[in-house]
Protein backbone atom coordinates (compact mmCIF):
# COMPACT_ATOMS: atom_id res chain seq x y z
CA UNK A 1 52.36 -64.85 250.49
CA UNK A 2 56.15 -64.26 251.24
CA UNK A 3 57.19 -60.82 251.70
CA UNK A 4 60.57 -59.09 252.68
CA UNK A 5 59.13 -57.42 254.86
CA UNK A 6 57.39 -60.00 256.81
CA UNK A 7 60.53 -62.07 256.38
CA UNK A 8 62.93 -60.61 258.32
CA UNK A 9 60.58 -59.03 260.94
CA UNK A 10 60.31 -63.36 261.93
CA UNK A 11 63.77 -63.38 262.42
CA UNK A 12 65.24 -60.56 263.65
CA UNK A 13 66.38 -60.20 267.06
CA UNK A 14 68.06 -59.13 269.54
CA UNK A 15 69.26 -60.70 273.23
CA UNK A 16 68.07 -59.19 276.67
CA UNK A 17 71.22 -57.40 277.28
CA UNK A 18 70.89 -55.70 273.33
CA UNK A 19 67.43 -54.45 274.27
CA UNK A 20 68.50 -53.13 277.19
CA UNK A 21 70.97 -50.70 275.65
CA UNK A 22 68.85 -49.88 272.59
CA UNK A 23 66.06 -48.89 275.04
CA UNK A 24 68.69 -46.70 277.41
CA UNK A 25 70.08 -45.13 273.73
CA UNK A 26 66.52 -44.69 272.78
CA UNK A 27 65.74 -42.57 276.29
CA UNK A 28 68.60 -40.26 276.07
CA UNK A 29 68.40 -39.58 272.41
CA UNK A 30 64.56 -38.06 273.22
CA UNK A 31 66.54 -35.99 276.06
CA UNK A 32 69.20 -35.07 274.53
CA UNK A 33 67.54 -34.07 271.40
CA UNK A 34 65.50 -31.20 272.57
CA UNK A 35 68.36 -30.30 274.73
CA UNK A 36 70.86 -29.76 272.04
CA UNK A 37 68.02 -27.80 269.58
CA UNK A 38 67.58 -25.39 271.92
CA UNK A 39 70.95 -24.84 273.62
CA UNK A 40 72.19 -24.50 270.03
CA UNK A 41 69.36 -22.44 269.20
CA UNK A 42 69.35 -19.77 272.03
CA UNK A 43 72.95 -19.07 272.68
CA UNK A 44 74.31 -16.77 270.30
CA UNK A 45 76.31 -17.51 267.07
CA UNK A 46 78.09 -14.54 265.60
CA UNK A 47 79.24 -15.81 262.76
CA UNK A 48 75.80 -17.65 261.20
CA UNK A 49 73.21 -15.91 259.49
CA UNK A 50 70.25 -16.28 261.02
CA UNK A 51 69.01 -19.01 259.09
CA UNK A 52 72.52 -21.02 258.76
CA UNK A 53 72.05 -20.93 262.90
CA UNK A 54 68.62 -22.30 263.04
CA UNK A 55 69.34 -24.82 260.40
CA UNK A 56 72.40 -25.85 262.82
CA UNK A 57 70.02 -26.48 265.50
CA UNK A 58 67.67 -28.74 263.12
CA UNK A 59 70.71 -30.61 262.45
CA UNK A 60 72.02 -31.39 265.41
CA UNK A 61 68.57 -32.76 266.73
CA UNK A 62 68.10 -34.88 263.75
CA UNK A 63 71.72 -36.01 264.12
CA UNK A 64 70.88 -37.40 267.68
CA UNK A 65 68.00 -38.81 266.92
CA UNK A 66 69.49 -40.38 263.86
CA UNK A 67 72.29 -42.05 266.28
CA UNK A 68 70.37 -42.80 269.19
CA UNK A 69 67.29 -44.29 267.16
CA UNK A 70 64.90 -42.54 270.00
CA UNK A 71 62.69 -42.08 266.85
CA UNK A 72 62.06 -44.23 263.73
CA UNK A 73 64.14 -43.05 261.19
CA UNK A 74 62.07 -42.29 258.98
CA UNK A 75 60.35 -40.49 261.56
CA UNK A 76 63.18 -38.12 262.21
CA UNK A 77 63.64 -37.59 258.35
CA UNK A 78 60.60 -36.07 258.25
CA UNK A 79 60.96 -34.13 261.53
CA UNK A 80 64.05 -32.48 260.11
CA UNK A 81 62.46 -30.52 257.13
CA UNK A 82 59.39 -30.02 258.96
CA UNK A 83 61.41 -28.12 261.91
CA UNK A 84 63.12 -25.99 259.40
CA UNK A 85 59.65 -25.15 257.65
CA UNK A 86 58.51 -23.80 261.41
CA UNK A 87 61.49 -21.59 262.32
CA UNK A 88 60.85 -20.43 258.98
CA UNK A 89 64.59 -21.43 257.40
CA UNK A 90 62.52 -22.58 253.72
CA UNK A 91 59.24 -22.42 252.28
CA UNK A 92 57.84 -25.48 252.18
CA UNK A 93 57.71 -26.15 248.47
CA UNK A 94 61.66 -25.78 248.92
CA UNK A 95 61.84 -28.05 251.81
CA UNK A 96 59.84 -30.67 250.49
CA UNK A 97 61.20 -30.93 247.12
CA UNK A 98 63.65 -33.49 247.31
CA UNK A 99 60.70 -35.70 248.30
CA UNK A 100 60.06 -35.80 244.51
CA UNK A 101 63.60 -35.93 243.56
CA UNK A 102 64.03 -38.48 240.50
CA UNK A 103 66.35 -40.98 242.77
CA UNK A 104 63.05 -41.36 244.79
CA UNK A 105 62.12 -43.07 242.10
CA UNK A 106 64.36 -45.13 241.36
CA UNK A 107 63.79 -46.39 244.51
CA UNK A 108 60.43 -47.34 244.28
CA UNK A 109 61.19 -49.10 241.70
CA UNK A 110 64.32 -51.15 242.01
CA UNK A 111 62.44 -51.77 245.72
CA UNK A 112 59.19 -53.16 243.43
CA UNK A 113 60.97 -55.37 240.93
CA UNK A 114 63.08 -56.84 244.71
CA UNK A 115 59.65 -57.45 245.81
CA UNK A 116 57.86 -59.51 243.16
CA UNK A 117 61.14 -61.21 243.16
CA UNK A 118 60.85 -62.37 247.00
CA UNK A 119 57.17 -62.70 246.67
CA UNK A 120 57.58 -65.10 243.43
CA UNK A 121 60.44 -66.95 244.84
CA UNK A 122 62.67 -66.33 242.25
CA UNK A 123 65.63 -65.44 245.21
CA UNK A 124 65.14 -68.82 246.62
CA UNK A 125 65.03 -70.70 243.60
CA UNK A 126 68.39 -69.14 242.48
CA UNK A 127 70.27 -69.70 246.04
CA UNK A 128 68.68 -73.49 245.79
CA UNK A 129 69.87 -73.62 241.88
CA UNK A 130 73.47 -72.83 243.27
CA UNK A 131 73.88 -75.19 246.30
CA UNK A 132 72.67 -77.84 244.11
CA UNK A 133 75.64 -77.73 241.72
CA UNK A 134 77.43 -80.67 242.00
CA UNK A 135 80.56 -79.59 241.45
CA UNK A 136 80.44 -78.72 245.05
CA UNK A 137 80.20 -81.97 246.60
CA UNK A 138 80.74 -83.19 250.12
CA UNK A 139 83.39 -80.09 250.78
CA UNK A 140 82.09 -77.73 253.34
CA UNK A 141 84.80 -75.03 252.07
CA UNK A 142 83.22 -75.09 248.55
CA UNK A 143 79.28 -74.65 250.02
CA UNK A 144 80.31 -71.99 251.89
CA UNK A 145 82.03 -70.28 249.01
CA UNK A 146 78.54 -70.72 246.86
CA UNK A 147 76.89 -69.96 249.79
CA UNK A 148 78.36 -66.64 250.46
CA UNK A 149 78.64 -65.86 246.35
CA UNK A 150 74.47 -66.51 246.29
CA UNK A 151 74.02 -63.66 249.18
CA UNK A 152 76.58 -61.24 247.86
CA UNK A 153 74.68 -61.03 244.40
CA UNK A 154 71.58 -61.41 245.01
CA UNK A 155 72.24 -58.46 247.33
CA UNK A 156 73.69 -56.53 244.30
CA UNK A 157 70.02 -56.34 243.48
CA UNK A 158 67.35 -56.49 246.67
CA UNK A 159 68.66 -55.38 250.10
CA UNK A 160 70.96 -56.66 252.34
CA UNK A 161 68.62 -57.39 255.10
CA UNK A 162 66.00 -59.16 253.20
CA UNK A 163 68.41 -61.05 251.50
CA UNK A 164 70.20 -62.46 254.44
CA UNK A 165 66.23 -63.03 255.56
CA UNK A 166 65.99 -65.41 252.74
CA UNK A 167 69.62 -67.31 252.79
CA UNK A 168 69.17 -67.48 256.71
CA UNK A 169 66.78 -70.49 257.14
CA UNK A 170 68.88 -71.78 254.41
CA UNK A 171 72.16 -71.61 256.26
CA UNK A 172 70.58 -73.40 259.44
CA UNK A 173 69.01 -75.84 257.31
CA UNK A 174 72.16 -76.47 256.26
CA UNK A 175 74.18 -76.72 259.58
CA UNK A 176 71.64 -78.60 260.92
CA UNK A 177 71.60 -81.46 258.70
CA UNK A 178 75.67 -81.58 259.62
CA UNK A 179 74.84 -81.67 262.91
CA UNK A 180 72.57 -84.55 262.15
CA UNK A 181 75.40 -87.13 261.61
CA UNK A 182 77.67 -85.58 264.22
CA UNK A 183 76.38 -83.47 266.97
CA UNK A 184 77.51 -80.13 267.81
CA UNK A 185 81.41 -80.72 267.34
CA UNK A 186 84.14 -77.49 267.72
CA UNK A 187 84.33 -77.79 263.96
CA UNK A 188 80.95 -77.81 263.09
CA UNK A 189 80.08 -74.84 265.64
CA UNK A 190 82.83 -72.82 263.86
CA UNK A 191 81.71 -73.84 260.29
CA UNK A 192 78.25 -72.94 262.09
CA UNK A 193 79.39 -69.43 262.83
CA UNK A 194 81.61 -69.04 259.63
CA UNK A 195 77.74 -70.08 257.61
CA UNK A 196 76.16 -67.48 259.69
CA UNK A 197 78.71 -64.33 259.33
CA UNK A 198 78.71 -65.29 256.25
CA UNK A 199 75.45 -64.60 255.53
CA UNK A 200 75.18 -60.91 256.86
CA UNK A 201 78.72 -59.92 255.65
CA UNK A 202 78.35 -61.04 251.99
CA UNK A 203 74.92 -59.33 252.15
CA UNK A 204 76.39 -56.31 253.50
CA UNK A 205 79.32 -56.04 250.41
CA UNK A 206 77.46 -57.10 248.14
CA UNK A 207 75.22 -53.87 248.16
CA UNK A 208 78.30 -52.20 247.14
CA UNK A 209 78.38 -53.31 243.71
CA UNK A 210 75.41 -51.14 241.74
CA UNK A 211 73.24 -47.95 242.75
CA UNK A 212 70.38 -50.10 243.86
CA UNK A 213 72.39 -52.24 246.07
CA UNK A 214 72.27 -50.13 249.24
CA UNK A 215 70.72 -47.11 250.17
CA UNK A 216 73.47 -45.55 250.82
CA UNK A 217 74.88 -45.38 247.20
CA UNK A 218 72.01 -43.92 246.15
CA UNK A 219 71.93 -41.30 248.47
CA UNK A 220 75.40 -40.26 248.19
CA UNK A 221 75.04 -40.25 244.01
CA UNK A 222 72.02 -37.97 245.26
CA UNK A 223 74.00 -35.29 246.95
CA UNK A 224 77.03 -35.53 244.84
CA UNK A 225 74.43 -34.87 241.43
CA UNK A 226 71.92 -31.77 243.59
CA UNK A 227 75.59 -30.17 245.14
CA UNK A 228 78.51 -30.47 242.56
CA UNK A 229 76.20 -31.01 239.33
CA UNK A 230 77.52 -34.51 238.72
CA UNK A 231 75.96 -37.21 237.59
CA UNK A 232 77.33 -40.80 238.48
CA UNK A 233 75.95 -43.32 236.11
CA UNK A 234 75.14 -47.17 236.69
CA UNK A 235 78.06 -48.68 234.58
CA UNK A 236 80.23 -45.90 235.88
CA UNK A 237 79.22 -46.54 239.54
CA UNK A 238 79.59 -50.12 238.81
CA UNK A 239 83.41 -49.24 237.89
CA UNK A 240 83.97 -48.92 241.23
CA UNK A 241 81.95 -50.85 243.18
CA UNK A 242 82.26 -54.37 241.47
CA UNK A 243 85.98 -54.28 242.23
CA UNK A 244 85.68 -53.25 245.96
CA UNK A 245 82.89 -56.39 245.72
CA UNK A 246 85.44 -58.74 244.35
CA UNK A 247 88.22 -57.31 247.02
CA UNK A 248 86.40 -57.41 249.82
CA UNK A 249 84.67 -61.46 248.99
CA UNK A 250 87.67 -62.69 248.10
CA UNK A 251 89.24 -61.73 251.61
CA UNK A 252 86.06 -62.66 253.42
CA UNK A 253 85.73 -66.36 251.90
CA UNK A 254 89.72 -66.79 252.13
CA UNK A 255 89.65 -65.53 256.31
CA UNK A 256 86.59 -68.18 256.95
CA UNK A 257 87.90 -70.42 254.63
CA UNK A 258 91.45 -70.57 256.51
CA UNK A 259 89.19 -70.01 260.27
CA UNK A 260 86.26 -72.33 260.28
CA UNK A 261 85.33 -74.36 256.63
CA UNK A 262 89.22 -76.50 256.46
CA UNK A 263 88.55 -79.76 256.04
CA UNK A 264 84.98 -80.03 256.87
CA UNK A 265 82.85 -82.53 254.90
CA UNK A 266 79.16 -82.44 254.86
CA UNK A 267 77.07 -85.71 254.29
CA UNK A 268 75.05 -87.30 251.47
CA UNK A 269 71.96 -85.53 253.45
CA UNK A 270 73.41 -81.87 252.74
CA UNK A 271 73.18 -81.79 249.23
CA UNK A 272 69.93 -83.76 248.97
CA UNK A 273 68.17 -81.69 251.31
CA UNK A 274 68.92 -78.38 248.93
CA UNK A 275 68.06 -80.89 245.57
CA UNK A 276 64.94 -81.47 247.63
CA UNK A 277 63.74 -77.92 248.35
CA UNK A 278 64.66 -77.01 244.97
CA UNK A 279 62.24 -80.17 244.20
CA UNK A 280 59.70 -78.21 246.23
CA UNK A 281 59.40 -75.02 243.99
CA UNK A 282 58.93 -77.54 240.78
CA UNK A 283 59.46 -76.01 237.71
CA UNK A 284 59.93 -72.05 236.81
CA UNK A 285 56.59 -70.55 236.73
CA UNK A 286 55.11 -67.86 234.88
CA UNK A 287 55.41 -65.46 237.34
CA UNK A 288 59.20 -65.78 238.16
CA UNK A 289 60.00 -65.42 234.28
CA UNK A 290 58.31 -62.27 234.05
CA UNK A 291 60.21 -61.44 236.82
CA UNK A 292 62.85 -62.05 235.44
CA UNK A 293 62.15 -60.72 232.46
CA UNK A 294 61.44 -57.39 233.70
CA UNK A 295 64.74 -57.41 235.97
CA UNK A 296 66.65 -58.41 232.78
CA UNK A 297 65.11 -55.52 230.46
CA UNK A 298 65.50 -52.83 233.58
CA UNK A 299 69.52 -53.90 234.18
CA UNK A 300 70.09 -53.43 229.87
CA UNK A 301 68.44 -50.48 230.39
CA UNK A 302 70.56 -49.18 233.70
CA UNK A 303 73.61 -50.50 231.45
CA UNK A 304 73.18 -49.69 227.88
CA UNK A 305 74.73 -45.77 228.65
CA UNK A 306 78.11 -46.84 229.99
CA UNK A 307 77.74 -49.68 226.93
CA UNK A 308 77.42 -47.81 224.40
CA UNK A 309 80.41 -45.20 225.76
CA UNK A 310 82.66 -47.93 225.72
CA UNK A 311 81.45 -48.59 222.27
CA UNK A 312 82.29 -44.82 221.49
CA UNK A 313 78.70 -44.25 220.22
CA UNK A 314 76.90 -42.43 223.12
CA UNK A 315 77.54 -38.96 221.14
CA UNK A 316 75.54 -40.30 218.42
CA UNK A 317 72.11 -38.58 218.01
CA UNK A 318 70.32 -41.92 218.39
CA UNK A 319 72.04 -42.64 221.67
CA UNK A 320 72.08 -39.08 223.21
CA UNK A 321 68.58 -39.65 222.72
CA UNK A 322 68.29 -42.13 224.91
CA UNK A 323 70.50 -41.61 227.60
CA UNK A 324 68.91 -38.62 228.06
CA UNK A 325 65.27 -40.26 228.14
CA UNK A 326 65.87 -42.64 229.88
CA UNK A 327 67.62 -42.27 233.09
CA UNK A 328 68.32 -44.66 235.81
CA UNK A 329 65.09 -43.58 237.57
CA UNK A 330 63.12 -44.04 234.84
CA UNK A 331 63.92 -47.47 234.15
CA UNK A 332 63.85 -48.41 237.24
CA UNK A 333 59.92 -47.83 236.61
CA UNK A 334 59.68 -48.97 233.24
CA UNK A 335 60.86 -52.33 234.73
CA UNK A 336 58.35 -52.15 237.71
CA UNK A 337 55.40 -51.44 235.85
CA UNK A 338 55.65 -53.79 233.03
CA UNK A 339 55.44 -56.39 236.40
CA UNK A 340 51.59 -54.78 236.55
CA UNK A 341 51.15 -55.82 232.61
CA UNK A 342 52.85 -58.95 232.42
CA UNK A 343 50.48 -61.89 232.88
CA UNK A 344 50.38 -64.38 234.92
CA UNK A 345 46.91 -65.78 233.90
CA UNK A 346 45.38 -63.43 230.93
CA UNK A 347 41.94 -65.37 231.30
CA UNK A 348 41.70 -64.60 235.21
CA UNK A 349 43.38 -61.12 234.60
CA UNK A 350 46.11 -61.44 236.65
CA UNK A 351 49.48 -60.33 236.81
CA UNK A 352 52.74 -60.54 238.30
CA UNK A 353 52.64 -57.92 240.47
CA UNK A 354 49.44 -56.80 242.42
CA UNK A 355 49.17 -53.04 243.65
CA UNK A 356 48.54 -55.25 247.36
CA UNK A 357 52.27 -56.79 246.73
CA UNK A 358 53.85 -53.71 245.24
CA UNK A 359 53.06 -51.55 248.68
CA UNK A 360 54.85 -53.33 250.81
CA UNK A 361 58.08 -52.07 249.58
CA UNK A 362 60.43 -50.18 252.55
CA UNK A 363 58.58 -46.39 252.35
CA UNK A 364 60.30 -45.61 254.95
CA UNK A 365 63.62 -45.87 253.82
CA UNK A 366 62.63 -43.75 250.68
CA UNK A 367 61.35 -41.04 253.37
CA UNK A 368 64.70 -41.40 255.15
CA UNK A 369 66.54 -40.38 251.74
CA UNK A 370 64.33 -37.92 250.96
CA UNK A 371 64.46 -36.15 254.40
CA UNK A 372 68.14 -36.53 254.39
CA UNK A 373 68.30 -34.80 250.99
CA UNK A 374 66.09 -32.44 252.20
CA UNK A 375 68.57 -31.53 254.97
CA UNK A 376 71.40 -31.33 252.61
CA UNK A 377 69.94 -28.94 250.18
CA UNK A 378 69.32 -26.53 253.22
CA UNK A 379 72.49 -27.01 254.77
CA UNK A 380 74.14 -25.94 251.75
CA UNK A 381 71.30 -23.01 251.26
CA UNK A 382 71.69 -21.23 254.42
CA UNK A 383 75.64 -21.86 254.33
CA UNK A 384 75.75 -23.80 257.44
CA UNK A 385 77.80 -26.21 255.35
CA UNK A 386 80.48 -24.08 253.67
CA UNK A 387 80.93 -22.93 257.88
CA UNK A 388 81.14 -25.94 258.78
CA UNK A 389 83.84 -26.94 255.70
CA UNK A 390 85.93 -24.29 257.03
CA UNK A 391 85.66 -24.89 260.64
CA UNK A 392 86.88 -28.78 259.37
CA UNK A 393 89.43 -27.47 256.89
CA UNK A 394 91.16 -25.33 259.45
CA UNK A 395 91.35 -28.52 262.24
CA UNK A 396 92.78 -30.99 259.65
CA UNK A 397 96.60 -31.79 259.29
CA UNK A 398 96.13 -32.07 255.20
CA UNK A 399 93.53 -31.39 253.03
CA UNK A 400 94.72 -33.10 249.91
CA UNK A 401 91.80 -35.72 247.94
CA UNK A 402 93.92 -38.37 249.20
CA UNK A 403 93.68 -37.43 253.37
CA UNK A 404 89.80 -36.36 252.81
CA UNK A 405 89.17 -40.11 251.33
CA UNK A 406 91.40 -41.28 254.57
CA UNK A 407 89.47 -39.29 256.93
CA UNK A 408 85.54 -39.53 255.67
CA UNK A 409 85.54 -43.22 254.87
CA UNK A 410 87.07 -43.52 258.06
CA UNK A 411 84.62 -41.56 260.03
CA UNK A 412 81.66 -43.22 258.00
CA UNK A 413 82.96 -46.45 258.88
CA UNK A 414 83.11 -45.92 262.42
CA UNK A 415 79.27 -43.95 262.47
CA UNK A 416 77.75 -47.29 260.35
CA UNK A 417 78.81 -49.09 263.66
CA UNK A 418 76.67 -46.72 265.84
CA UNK A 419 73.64 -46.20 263.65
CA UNK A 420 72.01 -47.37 260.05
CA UNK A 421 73.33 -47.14 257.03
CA UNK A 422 71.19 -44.79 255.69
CA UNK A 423 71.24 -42.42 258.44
CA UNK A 424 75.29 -42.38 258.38
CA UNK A 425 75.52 -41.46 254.89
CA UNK A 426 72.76 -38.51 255.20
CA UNK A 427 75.22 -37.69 258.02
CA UNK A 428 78.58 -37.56 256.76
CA UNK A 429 78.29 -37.51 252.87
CA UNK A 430 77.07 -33.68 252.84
CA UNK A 431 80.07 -32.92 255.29
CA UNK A 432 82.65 -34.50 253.05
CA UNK A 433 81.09 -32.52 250.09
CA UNK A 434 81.41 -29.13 252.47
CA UNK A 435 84.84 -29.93 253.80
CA UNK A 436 85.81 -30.78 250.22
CA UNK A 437 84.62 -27.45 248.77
CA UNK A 438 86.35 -25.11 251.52
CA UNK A 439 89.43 -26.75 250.93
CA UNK A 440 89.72 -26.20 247.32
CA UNK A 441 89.37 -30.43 246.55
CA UNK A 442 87.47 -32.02 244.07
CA UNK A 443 84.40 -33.11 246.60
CA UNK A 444 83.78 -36.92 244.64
CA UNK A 445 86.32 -38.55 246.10
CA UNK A 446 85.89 -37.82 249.55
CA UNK A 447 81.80 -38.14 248.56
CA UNK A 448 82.35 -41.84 247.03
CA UNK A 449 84.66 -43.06 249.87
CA UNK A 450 81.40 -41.68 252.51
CA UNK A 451 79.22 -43.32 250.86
CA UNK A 452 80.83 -46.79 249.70
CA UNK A 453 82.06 -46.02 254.07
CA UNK A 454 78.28 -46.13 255.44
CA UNK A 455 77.80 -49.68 254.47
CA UNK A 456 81.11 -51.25 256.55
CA UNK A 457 79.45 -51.96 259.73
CA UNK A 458 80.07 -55.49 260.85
CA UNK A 459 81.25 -55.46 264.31
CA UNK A 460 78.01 -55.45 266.28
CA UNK A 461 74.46 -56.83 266.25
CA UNK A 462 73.72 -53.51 266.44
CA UNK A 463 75.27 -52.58 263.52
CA UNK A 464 73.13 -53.68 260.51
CA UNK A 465 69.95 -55.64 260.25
CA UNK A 466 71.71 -58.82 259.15
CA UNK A 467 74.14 -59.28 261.51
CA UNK A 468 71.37 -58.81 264.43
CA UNK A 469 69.85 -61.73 261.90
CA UNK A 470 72.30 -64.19 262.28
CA UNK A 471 73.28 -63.24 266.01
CA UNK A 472 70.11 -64.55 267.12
CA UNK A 473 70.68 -67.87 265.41
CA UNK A 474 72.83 -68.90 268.56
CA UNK A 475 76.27 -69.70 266.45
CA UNK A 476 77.72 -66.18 266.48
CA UNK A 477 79.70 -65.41 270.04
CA UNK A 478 79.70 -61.77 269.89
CA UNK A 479 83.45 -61.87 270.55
CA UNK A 480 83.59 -63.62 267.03
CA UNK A 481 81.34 -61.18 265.33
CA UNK A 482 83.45 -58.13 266.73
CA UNK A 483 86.33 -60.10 265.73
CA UNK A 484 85.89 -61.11 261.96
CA UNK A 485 84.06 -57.52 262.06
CA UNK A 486 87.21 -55.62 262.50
CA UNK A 487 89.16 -57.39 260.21
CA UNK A 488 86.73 -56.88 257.31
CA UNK A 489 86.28 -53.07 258.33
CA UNK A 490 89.83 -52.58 258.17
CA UNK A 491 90.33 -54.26 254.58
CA UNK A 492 87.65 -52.46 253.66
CA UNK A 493 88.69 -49.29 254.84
CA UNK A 494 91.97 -49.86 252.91
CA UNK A 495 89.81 -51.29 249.53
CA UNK A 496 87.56 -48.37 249.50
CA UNK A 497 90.29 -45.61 249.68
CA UNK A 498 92.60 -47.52 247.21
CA UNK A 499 89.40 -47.66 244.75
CA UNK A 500 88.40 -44.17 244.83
CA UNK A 501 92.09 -42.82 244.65
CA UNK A 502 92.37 -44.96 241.89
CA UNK A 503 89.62 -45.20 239.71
């Protein structure tokens, strides 16, 4: 039985030189750690209450665990709140809370209804669907283009890693069978890499696009709705992120269009090797429509708010009604447990999803959010945060909306290179929402452009799970993924603050 897990685990990995460094980052995080708690904890700090300057101490050991990844993450999420519970900062009722906070929800479910997708092979039979269009012919520019548009939805939906888990093998099947008819050419190692960069880049924007794309979205919709009161719908999130989607693929097929796919043609072989493994999967089970089914009903359900605003009719009773019974977390559940009722054989009583399947979801990404919203909440309890807004206010040059945007998505940008995702936006979305606050500024922008920020990090292996994917594949000089890497963190730098100013 495929799982996502299990998937990329088989791939990922990273060269002797990689492990080196992540082992030396490891050692001095679990030095430096300790270190930092208790310098920070024993010298004195006037101007902290007591509790804002043991909270400061928490933070700055989870921050350096977070960055050096000395400790699983999810580890450290955990060791955060449960630090503050001993030096007595919260209760733990309070500092557990956000452990049950509806978003966590609405993670476990979006992460269910990715799972019986993988498991089913629903992903695979839409990526095999799309290659086999024949409108794409012998032209390697136009199967890249398909290629890449496959793993930037599908990653609208599932996560970035385990889709560029599924589209990997895929990719190399694909180079391969050019390499087949004539050997490993310059042109064919640069469509090769292009194939490959692809691959973890449009999995990486494509999490932009909707809540459930990325972690990171929903975490930063998480502190902007527990801090400022505000609650970011689907279709409204959407607004944003489907143009910054569009922006950023457009530039990304157009650079390795004009770089590596010119005037490459692929054989006969290519396109019957796809038509074959799309052969392979025979014709659309019962399982995958239920799937899809349930994915179907959940996204009119995530939808049907900003719909019906649009529409002009969500101040009618009947509508109210709904949107306020069914929020995003709660269809995100609907939709994963009607995959525990949906047959897939009524006689032998079974069903699309098993409990066995449905466990294997990413916990510990759901206890990274949680701990990270945890650490929030008591940041912005004790008041460490509104110090730390003013100490930031009073070093800036400006702090108009437009130069917070500037310098949070910036900063984001530059931590998502250093450390996960997740971990940057637990990092830097609270501060933009502080900073924001003590200068008088309306804290979304600054909130949105941290958040959309933590998931533009392409330059390393390092950097995300999918590009440490595709490095291993051999086709990817590092110089080339720092290079292409750049480029698309710049234009997204410049796409993300445009969007938020904007919209």
């Amino acid at each position: 039985m495929r799982t996502m897990q299990g998937a990329y685990q088989a791939v990922e990995a990273y060269s002797p030189a990689e492990e080196q460094f992540n082992r030396r980052r490891r050692t001095a995080g679990l030095l430096l750690g300790p270190v930092a708690f208790l310098a920070i904890l024993l010298l004195p700090f006037p101007s902290l209450a007591p509790a804002a300057h043991k909270m400061a101490a928490v933070m700055a050991l989870v921050m350096i665990l977070w960055v050096t990844e000395a400790l699983p993450m999810a580890v450290t999420a955990l060791v955060g709140p449960l630090v503050a519970i001993l030096l007595q900062v919260a209760p733990a009722r309070t500092a557990l809370a956000s452990f049950a906070d509806p978003i966590i929800f609405l993670f476990i479910g979006s992460f269910m209804l990715a799972e019986a997708m993988f498991v089913h092979g629903l992903d695979r039979r839409i990526a095999y669907t799309a290659l086999s269009w024949p409108a794409i012919g012998h032209s390697g520019a136009r199967i890249l283009l398909v290629y890449g548009a496959v793993a930037t939805g599908l990653s609208m939906w599932i996560s970035n890693t385990a889709t560029t888990a599924m589209m990997f093998p895929i990719g190399l099947s694909i180079v391969a069978q050019l390499a087949r008819g004539r050997g490993q050419t310059p042109a064919l190692r640069r469509f090769a890499m292009a194939m490959m960069l692809m691959t973890a880049f449009g999995a990486s924007i494509g999490g932009l696009a909707t809540p459930v794309g990325t972690p990171p979205n929903l975490i930063g919709i998480g502190f902007i709705e527990r801090i400022e009161g505000r609650h970011i719908g689907f279709f409204r999130w959407m607004a944003v992120g489907v143009p910054a989607v569009l922006l950023l693929f457009t530039f990304l097929a157009g650079y390795f269009w004009w770089g590596a796919a010119r005037g490459v043609r692929t054989e006969r072989g290519s396109s019957d090797l796809v038509r074959a493994e799309l052969r392979k999967l025979g014709p659309m089970k019962r399982a995958e429509r239920n799937v899809l089914a349930a994915f179907g009903f959940t996204i009119l359900l995530w939808v049907l708010p900003g719909i019906l605003a649009i529409l002009g009719l969500e101040d009618r009773p009947a509508a109210a009604a709904f949107i306020r019974s069914v929020p995003e977390a709660v269809a995100a559940m609907v939709g994963a447990l009607l995959l525990f009722v949906l047959p897939v054989s009524w006689k032998a009583r079974r069903f699309t999803l098993t409990w066995d399947e449905a466990v294997r979801i990413d916990w510990g990404i759901i206890l990274l959010y949680g701990g990270g919203l945890a650490l929030g909440d008591l940041a912005f309890q004790t008041g460490l945060a509104r110090a730390v807004g003013e100490g930031m206010t009073s070093l800036l040059p400006s702090t108009s909306a437009f130069a917070l945007v500037v310098v949070f998505t910036g900063l984001s940008i530059v931590l998502s290179e250093m450390t996960s995702n997740t971990a940057s936006a637990n990092m830097i979305v609270p501060v933009a929402i502080a900073v924001a606050q003590s200068a008088g500024v309306n804290p979304l922008m600054p909130a949105l452009g941290a958040t959309l920020g933590a998931s533009l990090g392409f330059m390393m292996p390092i950097s995300t799970a999918p590009n440490a994917i595709v490095y291993s594949s051999g086709y990817v000089p590092i110089t080339q993924m720092m290079k292409y890497g750049v480029a698309l963190d710049l234009v997204g730098f410049i796409v993300i603050v445009a969007l938020v100013t904007l919209l």
